[in-house]
C-alpha atoms as a PDB file:
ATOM      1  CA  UNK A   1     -39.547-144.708 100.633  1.00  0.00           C
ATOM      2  CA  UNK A   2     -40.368-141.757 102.507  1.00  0.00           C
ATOM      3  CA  UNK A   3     -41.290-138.350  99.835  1.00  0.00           C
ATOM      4  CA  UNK A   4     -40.867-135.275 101.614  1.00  0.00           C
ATOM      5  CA  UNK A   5     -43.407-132.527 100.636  1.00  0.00           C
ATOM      6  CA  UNK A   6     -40.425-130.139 100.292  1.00  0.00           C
ATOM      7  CA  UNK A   7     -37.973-131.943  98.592  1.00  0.00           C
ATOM      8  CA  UNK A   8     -40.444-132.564  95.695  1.00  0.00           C
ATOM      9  CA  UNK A   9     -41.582-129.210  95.168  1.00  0.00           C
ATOM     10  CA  UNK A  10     -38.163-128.443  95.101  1.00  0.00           C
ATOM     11  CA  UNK A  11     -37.217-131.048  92.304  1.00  0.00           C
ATOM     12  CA  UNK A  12     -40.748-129.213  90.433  1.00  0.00           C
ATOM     13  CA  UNK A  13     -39.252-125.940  90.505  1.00  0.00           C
ATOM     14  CA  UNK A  14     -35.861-126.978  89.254  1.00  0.00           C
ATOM     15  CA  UNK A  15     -37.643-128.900  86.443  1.00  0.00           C
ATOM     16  CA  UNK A  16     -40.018-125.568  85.793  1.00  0.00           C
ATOM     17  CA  UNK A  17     -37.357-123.468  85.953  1.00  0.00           C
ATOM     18  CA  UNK A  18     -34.952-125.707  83.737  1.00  0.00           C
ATOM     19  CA  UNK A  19     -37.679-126.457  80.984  1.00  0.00           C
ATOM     20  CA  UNK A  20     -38.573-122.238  80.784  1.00  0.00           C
ATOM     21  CA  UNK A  21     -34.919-121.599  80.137  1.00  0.00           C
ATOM     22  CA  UNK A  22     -35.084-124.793  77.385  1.00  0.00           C
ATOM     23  CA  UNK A  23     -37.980-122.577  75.804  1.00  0.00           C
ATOM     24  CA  UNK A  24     -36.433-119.707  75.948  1.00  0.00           C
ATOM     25  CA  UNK A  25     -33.428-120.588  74.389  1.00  0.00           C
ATOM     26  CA  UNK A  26     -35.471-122.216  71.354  1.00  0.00           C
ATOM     27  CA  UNK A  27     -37.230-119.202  71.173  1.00  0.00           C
ATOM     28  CA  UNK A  28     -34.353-116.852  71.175  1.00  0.00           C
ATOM     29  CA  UNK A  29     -32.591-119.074  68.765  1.00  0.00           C
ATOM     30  CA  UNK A  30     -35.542-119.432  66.333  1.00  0.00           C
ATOM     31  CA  UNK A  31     -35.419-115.359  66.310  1.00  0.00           C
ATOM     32  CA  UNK A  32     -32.176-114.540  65.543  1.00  0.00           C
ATOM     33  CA  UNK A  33     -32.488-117.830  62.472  1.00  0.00           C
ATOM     34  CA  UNK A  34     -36.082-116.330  61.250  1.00  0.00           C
ATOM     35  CA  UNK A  35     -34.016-112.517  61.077  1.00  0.00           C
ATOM     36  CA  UNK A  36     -31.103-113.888  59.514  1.00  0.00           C
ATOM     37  CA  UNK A  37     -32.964-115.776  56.980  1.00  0.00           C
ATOM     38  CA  UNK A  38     -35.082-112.439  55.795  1.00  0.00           C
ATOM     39  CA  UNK A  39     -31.994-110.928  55.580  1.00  0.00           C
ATOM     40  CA  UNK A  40     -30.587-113.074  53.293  1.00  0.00           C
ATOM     41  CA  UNK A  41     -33.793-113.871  51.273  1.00  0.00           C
ATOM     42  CA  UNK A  42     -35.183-110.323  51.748  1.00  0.00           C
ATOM     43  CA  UNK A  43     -33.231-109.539  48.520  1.00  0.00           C
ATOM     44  CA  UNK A  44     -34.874-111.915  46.220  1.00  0.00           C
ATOM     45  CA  UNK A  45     -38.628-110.452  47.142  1.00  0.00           C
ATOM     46  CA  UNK A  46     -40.655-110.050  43.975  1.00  0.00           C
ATOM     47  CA  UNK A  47     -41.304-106.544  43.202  1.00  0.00           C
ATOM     48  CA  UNK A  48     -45.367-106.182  43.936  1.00  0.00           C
ATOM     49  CA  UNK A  49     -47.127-105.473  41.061  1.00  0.00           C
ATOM     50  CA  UNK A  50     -48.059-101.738  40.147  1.00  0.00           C
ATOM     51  CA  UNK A  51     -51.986-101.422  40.702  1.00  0.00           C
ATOM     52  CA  UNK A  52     -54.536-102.228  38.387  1.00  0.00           C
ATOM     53  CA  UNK A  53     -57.197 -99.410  37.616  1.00  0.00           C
ATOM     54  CA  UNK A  54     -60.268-101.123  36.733  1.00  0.00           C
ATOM     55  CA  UNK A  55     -62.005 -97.663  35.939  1.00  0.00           C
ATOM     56  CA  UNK A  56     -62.969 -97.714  32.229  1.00  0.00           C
ATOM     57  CA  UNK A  57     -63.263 -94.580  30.145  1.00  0.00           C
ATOM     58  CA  UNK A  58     -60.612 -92.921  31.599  1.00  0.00           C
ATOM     59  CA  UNK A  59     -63.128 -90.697  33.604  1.00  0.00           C
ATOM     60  CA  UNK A  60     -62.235 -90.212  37.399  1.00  0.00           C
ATOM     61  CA  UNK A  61     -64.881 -91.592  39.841  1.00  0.00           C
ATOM     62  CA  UNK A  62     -65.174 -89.733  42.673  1.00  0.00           C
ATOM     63  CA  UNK A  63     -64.986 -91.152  45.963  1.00  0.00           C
ATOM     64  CA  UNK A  64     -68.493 -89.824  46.922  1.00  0.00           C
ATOM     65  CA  UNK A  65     -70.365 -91.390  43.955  1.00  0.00           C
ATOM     66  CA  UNK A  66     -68.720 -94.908  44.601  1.00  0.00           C
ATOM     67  CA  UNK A  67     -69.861 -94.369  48.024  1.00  0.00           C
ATOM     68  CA  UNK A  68     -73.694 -94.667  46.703  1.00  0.00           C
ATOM     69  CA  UNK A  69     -73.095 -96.899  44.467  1.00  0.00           C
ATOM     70  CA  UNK A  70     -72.065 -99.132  47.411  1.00  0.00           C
ATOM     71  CA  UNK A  71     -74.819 -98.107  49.672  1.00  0.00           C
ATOM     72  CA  UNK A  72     -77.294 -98.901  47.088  1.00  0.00           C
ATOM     73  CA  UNK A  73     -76.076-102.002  46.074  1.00  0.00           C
ATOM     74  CA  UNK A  74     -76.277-103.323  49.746  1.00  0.00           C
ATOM     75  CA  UNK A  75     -79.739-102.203  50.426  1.00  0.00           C
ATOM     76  CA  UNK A  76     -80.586-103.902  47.344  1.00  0.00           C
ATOM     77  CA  UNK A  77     -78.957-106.841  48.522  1.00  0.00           C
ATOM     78  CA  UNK A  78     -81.233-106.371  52.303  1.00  0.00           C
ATOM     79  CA  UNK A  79     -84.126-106.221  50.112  1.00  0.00           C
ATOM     80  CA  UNK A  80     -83.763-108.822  48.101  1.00  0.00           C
ATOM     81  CA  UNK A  81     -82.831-110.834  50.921  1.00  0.00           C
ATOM     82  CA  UNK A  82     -85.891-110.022  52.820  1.00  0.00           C
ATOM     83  CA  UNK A  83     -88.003-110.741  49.938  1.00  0.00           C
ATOM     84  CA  UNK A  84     -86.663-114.089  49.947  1.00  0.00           C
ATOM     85  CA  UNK A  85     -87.312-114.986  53.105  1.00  0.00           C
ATOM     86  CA  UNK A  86     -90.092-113.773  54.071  1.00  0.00           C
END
């Protein structure tokens, strides 16, 4: 049984080229299922929830003052954390 170099790259190539077009026709198939199905589901999304403002008092924080409050709770946090391990 004689293999010729060429004749089994050839055979590769057709198998390659055959088991891309296998892909891409699962691919293209799973697409145009995965659209269909949001299109047909899409109208039974829940309605997201309005958002919840945890400010209490009624009072509006201002985005600068929350900004410190962060910053100092982190370096607290760094300190306390280099305390520790020390």
């Amino acid at each position: 049984m004689e293999n010729n170099i060429g004749a089994v790259l050839l055979e590769a190539a057709n198998l390659l080229v055959v088991g891309m077009g296998v892909v891409f026709v699962f691919l293209g198939i799973l697409i145009f299922l995965m659209k269909l199905m949001s299109k047909i589901v899409g109208g039974d999304a829940p309605v997201p929830a309005a958002p919840v403002n945890t400010n209490r008092g009624g009072r509006k924080v201002s985005s600068a003052s929350q900004d410190h409050k962060v910053k100092a709770a982190i370096s607290a946090a760094i300190h306390q954390y280099r305390q520790d391990n020390k």
